[in-house]
Structure formats: structure tokens, C-alpha cells
PDB file of N, CA and C in Angstrom:
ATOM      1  N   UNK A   1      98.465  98.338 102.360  1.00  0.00           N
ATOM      2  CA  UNK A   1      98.244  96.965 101.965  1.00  0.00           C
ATOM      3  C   UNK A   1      98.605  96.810 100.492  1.00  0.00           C
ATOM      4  N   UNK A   2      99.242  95.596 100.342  1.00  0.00           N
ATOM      5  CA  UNK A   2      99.695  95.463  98.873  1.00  0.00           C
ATOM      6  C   UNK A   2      98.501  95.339  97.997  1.00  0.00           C
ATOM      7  N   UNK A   3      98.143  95.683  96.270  1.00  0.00           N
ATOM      8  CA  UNK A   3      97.113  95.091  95.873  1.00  0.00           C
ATOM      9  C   UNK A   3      97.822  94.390  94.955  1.00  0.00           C
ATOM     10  N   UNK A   4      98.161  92.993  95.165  1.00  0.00           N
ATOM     11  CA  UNK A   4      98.633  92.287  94.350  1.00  0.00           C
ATOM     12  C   UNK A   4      97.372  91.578  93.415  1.00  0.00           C
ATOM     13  N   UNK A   5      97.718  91.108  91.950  1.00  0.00           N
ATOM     14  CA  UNK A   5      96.457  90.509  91.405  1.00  0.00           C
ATOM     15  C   UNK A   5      97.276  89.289  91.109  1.00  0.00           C
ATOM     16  N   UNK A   6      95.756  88.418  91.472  1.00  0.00           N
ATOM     17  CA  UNK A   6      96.226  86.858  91.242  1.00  0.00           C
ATOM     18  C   UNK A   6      95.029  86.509  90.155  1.00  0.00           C
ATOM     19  N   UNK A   7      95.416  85.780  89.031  1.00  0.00           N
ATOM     20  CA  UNK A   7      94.535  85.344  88.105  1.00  0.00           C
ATOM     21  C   UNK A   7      94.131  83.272  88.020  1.00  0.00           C
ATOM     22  N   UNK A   8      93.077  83.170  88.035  1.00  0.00           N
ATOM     23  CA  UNK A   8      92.380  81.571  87.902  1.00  0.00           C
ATOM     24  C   UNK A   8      92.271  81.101  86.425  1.00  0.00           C
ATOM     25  N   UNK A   9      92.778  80.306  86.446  1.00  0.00           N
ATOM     26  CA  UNK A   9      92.291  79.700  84.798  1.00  0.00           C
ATOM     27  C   UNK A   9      92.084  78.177  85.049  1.00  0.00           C
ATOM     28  N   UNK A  10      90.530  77.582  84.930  1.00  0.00           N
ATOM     29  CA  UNK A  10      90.235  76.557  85.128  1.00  0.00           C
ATOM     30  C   UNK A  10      89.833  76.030  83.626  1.00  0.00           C
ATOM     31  N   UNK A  11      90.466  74.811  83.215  1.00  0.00           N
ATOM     32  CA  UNK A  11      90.324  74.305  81.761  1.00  0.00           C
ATOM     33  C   UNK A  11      89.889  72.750  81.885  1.00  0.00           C
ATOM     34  N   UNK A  12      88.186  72.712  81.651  1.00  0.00           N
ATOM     35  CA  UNK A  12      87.668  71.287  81.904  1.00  0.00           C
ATOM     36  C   UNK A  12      87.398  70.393  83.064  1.00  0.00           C
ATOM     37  N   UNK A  13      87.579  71.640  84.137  1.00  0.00           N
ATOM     38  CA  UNK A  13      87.592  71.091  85.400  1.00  0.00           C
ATOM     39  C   UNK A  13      89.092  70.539  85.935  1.00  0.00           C
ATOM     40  N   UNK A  14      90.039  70.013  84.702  1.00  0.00           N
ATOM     41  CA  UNK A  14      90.862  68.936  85.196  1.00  0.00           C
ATOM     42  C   UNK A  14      92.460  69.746  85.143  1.00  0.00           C
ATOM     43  N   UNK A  15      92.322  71.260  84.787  1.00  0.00           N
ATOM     44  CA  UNK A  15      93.753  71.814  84.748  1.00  0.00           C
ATOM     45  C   UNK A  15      93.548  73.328  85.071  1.00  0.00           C
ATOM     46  N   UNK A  16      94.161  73.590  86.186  1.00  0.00           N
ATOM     47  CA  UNK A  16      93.995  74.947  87.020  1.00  0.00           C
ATOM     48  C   UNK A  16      95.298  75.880  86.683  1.00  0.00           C
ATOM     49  N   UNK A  17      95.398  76.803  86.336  1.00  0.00           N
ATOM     50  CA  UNK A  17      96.262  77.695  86.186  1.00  0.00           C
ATOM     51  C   UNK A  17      96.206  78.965  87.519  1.00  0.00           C
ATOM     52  N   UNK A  18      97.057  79.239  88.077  1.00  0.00           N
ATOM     53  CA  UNK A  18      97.123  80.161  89.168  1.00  0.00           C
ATOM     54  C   UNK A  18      98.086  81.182  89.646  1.00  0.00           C
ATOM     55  N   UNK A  19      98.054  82.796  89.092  1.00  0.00           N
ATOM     56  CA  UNK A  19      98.969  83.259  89.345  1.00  0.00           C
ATOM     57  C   UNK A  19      98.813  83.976  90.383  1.00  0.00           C
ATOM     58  N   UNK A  20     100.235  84.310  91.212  1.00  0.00           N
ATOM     59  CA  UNK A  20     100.005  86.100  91.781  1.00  0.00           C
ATOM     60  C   UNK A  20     100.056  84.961  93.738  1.00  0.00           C
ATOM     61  N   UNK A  21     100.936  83.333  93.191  1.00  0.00           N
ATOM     62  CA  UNK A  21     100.851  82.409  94.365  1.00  0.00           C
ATOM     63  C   UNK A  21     102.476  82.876  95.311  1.00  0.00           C
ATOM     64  N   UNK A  22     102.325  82.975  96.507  1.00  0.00           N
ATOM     65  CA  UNK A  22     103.240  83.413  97.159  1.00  0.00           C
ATOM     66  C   UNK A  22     103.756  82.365  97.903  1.00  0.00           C
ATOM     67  N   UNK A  23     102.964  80.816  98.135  1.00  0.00           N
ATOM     68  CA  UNK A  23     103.370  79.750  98.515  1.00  0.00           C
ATOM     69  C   UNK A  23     102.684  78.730  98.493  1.00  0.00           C
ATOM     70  N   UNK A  24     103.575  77.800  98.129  1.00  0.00           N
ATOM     71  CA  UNK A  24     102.263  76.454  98.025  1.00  0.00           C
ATOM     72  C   UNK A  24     102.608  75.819  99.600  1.00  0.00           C
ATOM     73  N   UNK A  25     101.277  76.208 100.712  1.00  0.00           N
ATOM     74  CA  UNK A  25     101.310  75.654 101.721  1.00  0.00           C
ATOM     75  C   UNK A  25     100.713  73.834 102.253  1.00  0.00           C
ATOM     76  N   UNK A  26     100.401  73.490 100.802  1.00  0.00           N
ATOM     77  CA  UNK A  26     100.106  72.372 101.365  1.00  0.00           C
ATOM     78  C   UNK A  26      99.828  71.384  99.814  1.00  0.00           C
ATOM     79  N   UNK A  27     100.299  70.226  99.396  1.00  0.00           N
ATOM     80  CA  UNK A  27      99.853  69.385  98.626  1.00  0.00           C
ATOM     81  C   UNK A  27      99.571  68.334  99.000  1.00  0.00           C
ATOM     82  N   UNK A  28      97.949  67.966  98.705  1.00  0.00           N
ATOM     83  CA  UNK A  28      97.532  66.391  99.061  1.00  0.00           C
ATOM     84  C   UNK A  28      96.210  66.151  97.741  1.00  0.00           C
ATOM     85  N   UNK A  29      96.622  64.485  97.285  1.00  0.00           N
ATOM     86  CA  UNK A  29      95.378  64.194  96.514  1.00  0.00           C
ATOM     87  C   UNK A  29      93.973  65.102  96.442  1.00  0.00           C
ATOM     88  N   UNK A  30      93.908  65.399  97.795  1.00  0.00           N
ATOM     89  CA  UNK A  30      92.233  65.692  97.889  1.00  0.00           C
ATOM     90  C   UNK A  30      91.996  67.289  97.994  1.00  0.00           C
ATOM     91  N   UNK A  31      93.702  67.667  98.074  1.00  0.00           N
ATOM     92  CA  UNK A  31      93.218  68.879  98.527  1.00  0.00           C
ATOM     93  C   UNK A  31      94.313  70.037  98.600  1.00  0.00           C
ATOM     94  N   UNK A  32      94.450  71.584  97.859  1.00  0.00           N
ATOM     95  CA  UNK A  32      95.795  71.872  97.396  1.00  0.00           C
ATOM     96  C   UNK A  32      95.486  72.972  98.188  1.00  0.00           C
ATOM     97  N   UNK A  33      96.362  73.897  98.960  1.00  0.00           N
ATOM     98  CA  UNK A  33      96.123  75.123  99.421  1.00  0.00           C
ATOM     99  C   UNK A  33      97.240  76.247  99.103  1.00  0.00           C
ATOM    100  N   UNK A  34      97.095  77.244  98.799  1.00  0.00           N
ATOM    101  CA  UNK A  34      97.530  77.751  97.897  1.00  0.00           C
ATOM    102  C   UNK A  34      98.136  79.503  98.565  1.00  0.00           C
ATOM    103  N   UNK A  35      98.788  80.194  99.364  1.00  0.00           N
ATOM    104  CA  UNK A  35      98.910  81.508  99.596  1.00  0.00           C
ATOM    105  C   UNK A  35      98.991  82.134  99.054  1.00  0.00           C
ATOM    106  N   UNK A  36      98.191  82.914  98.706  1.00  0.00           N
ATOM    107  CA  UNK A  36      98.021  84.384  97.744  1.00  0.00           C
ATOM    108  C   UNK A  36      98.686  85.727  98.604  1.00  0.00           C
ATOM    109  N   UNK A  37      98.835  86.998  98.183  1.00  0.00           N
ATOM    110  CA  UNK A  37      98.750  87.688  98.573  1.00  0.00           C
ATOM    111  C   UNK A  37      98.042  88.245  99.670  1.00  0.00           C
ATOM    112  N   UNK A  38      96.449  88.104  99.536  1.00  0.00           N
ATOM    113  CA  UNK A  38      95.845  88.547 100.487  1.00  0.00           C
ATOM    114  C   UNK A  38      94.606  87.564 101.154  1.00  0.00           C
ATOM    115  N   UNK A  39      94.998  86.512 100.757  1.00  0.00           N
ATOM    116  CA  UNK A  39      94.195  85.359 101.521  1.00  0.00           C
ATOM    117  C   UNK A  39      94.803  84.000 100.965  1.00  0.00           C
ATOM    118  N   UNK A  40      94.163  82.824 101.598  1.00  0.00           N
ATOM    119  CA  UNK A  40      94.743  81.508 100.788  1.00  0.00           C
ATOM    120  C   UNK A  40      93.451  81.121  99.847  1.00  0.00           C
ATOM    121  N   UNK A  41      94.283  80.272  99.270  1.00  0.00           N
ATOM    122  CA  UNK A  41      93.252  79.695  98.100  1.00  0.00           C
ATOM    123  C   UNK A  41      92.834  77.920  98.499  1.00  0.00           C
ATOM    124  N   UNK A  42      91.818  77.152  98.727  1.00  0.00           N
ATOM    125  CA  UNK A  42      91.964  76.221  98.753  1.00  0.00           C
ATOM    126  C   UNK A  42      91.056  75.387  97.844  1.00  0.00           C
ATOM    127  N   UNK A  43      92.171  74.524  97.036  1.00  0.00           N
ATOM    128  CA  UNK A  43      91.427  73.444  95.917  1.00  0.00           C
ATOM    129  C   UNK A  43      91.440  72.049  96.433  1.00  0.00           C
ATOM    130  N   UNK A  44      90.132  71.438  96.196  1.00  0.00           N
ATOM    131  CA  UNK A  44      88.983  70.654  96.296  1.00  0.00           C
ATOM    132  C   UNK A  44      88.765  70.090  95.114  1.00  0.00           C
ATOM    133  N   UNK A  45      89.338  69.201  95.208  1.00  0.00           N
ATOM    134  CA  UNK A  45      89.027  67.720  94.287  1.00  0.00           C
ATOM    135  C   UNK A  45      89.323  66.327  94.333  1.00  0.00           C
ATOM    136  N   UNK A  46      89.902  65.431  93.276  1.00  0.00           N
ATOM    137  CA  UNK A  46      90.687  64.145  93.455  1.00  0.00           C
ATOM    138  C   UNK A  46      91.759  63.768  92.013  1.00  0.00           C
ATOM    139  N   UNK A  47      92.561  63.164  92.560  1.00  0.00           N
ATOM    140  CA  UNK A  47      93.889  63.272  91.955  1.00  0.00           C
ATOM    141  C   UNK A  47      94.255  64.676  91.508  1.00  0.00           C
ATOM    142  N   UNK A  48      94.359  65.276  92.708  1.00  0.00           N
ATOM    143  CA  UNK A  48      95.207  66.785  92.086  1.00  0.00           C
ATOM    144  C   UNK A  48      96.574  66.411  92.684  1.00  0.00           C
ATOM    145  N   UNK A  49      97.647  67.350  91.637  1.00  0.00           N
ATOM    146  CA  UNK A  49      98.797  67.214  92.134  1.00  0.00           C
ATOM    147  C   UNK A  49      99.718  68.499  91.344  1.00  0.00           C
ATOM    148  N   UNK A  50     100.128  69.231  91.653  1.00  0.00           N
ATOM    149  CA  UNK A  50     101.307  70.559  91.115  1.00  0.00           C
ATOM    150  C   UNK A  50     102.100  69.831  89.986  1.00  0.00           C
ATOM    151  N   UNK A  51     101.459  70.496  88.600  1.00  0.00           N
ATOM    152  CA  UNK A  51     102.257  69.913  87.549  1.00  0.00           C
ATOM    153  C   UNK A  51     103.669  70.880  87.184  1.00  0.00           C
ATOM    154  N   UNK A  52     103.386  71.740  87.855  1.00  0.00           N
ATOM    155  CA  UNK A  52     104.556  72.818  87.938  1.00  0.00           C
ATOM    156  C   UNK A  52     104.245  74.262  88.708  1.00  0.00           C
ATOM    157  N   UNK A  53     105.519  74.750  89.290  1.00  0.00           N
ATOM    158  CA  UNK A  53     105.277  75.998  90.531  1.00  0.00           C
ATOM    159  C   UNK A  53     106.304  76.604  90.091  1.00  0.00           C
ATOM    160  N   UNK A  54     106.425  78.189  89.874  1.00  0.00           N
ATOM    161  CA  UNK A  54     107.452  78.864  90.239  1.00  0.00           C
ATOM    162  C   UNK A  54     106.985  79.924  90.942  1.00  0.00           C
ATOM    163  N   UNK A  55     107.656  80.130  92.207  1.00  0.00           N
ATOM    164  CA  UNK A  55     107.225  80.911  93.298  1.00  0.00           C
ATOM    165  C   UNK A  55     107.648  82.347  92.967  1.00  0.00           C
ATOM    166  N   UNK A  56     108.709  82.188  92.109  1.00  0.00           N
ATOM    167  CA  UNK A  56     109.411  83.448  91.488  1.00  0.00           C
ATOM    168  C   UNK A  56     108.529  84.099  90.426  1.00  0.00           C
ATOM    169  N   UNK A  57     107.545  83.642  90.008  1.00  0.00           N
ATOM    170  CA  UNK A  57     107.081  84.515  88.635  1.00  0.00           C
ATOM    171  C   UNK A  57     105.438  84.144  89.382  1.00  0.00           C
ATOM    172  N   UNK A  58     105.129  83.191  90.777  1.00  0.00           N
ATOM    173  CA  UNK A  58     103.779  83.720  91.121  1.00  0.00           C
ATOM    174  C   UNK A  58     103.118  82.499  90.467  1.00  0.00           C
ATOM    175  N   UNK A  59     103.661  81.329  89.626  1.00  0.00           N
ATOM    176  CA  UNK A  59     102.547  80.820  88.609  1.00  0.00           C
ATOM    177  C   UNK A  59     102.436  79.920  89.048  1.00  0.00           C
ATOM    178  N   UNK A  60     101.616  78.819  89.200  1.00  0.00           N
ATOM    179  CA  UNK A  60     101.469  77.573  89.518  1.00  0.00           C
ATOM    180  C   UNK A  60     100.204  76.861  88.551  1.00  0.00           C
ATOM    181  N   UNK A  61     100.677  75.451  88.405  1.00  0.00           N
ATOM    182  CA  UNK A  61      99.869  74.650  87.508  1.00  0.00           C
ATOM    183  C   UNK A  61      99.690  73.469  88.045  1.00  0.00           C
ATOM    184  N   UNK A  62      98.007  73.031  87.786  1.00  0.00           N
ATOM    185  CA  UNK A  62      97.618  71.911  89.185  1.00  0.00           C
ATOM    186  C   UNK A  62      96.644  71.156  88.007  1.00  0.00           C
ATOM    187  N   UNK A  63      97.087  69.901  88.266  1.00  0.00           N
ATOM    188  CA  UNK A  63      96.196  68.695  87.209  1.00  0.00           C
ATOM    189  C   UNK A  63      95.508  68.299  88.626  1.00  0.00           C
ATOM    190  N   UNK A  64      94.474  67.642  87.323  1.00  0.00           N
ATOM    191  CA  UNK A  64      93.035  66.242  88.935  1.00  0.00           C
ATOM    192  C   UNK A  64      91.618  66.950  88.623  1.00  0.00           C
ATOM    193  N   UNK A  65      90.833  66.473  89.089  1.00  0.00           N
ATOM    194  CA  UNK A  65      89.464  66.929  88.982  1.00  0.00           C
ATOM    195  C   UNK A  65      89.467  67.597  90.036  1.00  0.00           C
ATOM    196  N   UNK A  66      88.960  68.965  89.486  1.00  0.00           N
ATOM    197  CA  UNK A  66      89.257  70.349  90.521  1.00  0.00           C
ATOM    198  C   UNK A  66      87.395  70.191  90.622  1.00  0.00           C
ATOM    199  N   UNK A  67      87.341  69.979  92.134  1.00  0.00           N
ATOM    200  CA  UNK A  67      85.738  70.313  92.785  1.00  0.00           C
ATOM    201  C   UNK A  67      85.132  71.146  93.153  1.00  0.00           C
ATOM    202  N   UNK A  68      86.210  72.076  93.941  1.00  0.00           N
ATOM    203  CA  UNK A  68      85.753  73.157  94.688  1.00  0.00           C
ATOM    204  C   UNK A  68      87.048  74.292  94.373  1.00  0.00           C
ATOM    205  N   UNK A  69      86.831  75.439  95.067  1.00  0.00           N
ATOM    206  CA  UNK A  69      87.856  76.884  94.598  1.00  0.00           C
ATOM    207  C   UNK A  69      87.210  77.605  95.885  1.00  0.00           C
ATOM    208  N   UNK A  70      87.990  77.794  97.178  1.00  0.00           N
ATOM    209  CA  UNK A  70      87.548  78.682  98.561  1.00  0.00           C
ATOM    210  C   UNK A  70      88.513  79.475  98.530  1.00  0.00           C
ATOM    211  N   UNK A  71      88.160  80.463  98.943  1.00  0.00           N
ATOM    212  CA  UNK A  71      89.313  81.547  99.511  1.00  0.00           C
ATOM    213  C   UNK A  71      88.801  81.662 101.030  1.00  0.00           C
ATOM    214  N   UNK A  72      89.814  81.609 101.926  1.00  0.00           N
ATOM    215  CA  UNK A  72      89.539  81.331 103.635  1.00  0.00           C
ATOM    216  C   UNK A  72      90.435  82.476 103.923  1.00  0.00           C
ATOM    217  N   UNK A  73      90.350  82.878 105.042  1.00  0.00           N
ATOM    218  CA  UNK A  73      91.372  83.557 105.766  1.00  0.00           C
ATOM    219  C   UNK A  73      91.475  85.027 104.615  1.00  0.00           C
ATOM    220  N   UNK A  74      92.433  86.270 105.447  1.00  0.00           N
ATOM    221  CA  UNK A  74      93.254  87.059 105.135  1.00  0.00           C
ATOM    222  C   UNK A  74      94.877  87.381 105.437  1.00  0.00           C
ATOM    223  N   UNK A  75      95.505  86.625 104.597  1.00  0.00           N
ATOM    224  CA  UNK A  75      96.950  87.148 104.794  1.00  0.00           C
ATOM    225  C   UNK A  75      97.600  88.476 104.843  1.00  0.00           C
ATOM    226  N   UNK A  76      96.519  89.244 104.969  1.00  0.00           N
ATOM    227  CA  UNK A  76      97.459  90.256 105.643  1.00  0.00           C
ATOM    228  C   UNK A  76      98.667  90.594 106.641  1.00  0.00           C
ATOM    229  N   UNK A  77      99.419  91.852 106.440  1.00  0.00           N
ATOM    230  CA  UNK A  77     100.892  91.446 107.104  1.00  0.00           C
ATOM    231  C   UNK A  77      99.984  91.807 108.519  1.00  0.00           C
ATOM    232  N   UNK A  78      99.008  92.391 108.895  1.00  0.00           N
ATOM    233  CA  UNK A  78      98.164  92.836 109.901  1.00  0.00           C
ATOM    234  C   UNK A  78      98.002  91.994 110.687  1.00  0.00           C
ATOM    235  N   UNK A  79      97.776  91.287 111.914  1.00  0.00           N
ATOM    236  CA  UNK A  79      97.581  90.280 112.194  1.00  0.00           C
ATOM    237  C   UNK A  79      96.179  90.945 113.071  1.00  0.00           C
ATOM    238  N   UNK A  80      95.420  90.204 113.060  1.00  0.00           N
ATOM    239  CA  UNK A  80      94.059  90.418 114.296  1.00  0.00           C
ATOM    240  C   UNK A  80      94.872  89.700 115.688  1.00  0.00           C
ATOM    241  N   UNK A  81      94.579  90.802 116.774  1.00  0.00           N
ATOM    242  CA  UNK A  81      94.143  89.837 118.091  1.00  0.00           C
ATOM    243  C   UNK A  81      93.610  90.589 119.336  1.00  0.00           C
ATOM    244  N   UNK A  82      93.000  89.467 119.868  1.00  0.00           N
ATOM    245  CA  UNK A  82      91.640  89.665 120.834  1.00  0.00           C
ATOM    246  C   UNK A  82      92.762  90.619 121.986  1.00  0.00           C
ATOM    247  N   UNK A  83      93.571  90.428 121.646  1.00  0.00           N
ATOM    248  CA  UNK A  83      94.664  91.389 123.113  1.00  0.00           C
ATOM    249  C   UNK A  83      94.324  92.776 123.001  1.00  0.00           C
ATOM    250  N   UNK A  84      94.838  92.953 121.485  1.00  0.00           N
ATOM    251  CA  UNK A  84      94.200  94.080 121.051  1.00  0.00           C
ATOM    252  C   UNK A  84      92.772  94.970 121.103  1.00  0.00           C
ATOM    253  N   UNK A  85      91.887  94.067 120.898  1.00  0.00           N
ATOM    254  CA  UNK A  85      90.991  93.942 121.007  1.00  0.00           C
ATOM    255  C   UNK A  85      89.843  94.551 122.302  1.00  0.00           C
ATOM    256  N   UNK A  86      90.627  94.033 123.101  1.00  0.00           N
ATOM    257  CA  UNK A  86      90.161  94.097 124.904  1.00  0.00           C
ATOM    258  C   UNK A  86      90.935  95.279 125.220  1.00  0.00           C
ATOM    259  N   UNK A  87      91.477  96.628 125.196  1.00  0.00           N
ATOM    260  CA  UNK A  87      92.216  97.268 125.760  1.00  0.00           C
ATOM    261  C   UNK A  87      91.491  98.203 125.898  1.00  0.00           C
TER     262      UNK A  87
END
């Protein structure tokens, strides 16, 4: 498994810094989700929006009132399944 490091920099609530991002899977006002290395990231707020991304150097920069910060899931290249599972 890779150990990639991803770093957070939250400044005032209203400007998120985020490295170590492998894709920005989703942008909406309310809500930014973010693929890391080994899980996604999902931001929780209002008026957020990607003030800049480069997928090449990992960095991403997100304005808006940042509410929340989840990490869901594992992106591992591993995948789980119940097929597996049952044998």
C-alpha cells in the first residue's frame, strides 16, 4: 500500500489548503469531495468553490465557509467484496 501524505491547512474557516489530492471528484456550493490517496476527503460548508487545483503537484485551494472536514471510504487499489468474502 502506498503511504502517501496529504497535508490540511484551514485559515479562518474560509480558505482550505489541501495537498497529496489525486482528484477532485466532485464540486458543489455545499459541498467539495476530494480523493486522496487512501480515502476521500469531504468538505462541508457554503459558498465553497476550487480557487485553484493542480492534480500534478497534489495541491488544491478551496474558498467559502468550510463547516465540516470527513474522511469516508478507503481508496485502496484493494477492493472489498462480499464474493470474496463467502468462499
Amino acid at each position: 500500500m502506498e503511504n502517501e501524505k496529504s497535508d490540511l491547512t484551514l485559515l479562518n474557516r474560509n480558505q482550505l489548503n489541501v495537498t497529496g489530492v489525486k482528484k477532485i471528484k466532485s464540486s458543489e456550493p455545499e459541498q467539495i469531495v476530494l480523493v486522496l490517496a487512501n480515502a476521500a476527503l469531504v468538505i462541508g460548508g457554503t459558498n465553497l468553490f476550487v480557487v485553484s487545483a493542480s492534480i500534478q503537484t497534489g495541491e488544491v485551494s478551496i474558498s467559502g465557509m468550510v463547516k465540516s472536514l470527513r474522511y469516508t471510504g478507503v481508496t485502496d487499489k484493494r477492493k472489498f467484496s462480499f464474493k470474496n468474502m463467502f468462499r
